[in-house]
Protein backbone atom coordinates (compact mmCIF):
# COMPACT_ATOMS: atom_id res chain seq x y z
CA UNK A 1 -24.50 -21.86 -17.75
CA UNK A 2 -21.81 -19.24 -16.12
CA UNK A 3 -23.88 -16.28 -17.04
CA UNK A 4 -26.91 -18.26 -15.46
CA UNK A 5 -25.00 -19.09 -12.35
CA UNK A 6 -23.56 -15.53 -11.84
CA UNK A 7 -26.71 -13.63 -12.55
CA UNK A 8 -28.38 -15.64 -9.64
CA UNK A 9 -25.81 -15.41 -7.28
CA UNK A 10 -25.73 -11.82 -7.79
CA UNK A 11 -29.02 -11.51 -6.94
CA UNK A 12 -29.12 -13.95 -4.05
CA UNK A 13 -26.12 -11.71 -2.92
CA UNK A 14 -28.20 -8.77 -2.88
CA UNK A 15 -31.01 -10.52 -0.81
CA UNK A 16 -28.57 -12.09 1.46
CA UNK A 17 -27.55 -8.45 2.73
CA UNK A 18 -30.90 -7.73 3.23
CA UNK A 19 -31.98 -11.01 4.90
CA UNK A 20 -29.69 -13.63 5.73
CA UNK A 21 -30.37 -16.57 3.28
CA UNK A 22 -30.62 -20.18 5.44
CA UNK A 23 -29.31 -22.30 2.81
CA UNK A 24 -25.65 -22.76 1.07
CA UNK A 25 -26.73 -20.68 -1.83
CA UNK A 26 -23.56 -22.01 -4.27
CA UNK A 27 -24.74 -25.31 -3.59
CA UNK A 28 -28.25 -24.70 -4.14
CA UNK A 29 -27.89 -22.90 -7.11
CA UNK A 30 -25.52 -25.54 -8.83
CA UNK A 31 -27.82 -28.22 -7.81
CA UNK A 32 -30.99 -26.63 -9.19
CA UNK A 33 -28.60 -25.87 -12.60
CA UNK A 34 -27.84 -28.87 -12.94
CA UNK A 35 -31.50 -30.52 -12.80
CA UNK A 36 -32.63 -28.24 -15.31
CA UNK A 37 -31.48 -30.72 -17.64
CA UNK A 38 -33.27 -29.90 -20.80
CA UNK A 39 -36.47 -27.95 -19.72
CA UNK A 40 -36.79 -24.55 -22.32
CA UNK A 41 -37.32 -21.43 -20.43
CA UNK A 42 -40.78 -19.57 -20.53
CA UNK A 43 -40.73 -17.10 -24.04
CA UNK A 44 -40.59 -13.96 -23.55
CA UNK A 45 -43.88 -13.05 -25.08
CA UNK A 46 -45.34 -15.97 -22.42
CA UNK A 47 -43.61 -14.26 -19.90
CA UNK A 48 -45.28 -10.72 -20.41
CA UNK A 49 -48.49 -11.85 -21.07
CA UNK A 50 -49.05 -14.69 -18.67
CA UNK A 51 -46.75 -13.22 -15.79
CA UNK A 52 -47.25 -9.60 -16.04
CA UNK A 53 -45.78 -8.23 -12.55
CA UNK A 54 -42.84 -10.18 -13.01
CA UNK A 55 -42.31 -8.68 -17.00
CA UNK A 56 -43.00 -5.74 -15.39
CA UNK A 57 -39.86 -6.59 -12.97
CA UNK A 58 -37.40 -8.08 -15.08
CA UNK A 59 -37.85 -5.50 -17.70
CA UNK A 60 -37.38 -2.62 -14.92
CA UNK A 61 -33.73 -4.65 -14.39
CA UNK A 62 -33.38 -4.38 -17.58
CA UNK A 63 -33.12 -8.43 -17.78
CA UNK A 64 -35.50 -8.16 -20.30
CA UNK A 65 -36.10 -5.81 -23.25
């Protein structure tokens, strides 16, 4: 759950110095973690073939392969 934590952070990092986010983003974050409780995550096939511009996105990051 680390890795999930710091990979959002870093991102809501980057669009705090573009915009300035109006919530405590920590906070937020470990909330919304936490609440996941035991919900899978869209695969990866799902992902590119249901949700194309964000594939398209994530695998631009290199997030996904």
């Amino acid at each position: 759950m680390n890795q999930t934590f710091n990979l959002i952070m870093d991102w809501l990092d980057r669009c705090d110095s573009v915009s300035r986010l109006g919530f405590n983003a920590k906070s937020k974050v470990n909330n919304s973690l936490n609440s996941v409780a035991n919900f899978c995550p869209v695969s990866q096939d799902k992902l590119r073939l249901e949700h194309k511009e964000l594939y398209s996105i994530l695998k631009k990051e290199k997030i996904v392969c």
